[in-house]
Protein backbone atom coordinates (compact mmCIF):
# COMPACT_ATOMS: atom_id res chain seq x y z
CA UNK A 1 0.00 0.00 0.00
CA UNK A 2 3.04 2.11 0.61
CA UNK A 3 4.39 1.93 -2.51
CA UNK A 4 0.95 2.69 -4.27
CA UNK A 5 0.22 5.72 -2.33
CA UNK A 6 3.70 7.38 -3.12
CA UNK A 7 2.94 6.12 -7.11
CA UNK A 8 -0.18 8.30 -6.16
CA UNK A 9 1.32 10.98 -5.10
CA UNK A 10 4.13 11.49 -7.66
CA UNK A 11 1.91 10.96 -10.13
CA UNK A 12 -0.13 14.15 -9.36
CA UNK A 13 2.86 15.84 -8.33
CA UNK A 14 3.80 15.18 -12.52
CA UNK A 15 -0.01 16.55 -13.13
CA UNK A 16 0.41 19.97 -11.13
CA UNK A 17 4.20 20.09 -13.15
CA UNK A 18 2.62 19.45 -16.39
CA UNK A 19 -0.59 21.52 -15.84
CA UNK A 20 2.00 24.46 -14.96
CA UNK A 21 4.10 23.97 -18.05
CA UNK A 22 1.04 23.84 -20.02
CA UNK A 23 -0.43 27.69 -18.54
CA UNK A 24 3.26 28.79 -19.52
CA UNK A 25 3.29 27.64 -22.92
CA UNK A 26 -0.58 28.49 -23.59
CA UNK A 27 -0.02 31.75 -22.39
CA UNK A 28 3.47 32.29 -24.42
CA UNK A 29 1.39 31.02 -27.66
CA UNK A 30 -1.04 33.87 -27.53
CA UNK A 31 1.59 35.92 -26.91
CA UNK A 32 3.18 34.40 -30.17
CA UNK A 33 -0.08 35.21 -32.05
CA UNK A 34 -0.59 38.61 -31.01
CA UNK A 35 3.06 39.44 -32.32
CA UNK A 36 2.51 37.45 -35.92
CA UNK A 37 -0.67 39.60 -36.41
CA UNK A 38 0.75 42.56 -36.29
CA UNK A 39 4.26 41.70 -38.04
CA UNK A 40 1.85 40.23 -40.47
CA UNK A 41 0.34 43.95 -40.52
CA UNK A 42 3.24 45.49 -40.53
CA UNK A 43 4.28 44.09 -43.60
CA UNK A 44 1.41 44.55 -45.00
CA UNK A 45 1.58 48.25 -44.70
CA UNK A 46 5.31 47.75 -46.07
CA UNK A 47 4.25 46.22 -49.16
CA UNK A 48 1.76 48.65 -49.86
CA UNK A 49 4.51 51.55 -49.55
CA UNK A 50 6.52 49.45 -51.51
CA UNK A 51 3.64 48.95 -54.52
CA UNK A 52 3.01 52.82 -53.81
CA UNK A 53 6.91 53.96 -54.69
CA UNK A 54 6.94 51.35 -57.69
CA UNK A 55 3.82 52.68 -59.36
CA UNK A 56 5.45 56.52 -58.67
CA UNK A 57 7.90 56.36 -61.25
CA UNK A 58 5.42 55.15 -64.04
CA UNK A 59 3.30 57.82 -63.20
CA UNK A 60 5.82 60.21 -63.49
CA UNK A 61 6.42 59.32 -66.69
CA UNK A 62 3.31 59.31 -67.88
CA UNK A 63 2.69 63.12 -67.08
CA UNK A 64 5.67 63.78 -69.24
């Protein structure tokens, strides 16, 4: 019986461990996805100034 309760015990010792890791890496992950949405929007915005400056020169010459 002994050896069953201490089985017991580090066995749910293991869940609390696991459970904790789990918060930590749950909670990192949303981090993670909050900061790819707005690289992803940042380069967004960077290819559309990009697209902007390329079209700028045929315009220019156009108008002459």
């Amino acid at each position: 019986m002994g050896e069953d309760r201490i089985k017991i015990q580090t066995l749910l010792a293991d869940k609390i461990i696991l459970e904790d890791k789990y918060d930590k890496l749950s909670k990192r992950y949303e981090e993670l996805k909050i900061k790819w949405r707005e690289t992803c929007d940042e380069l967004y915005e960077v290819q559309e100034e990009r697209d902007a400056l390329k079209n700028k020169p045929g315009e220019r010459a156009r108008d002459e």
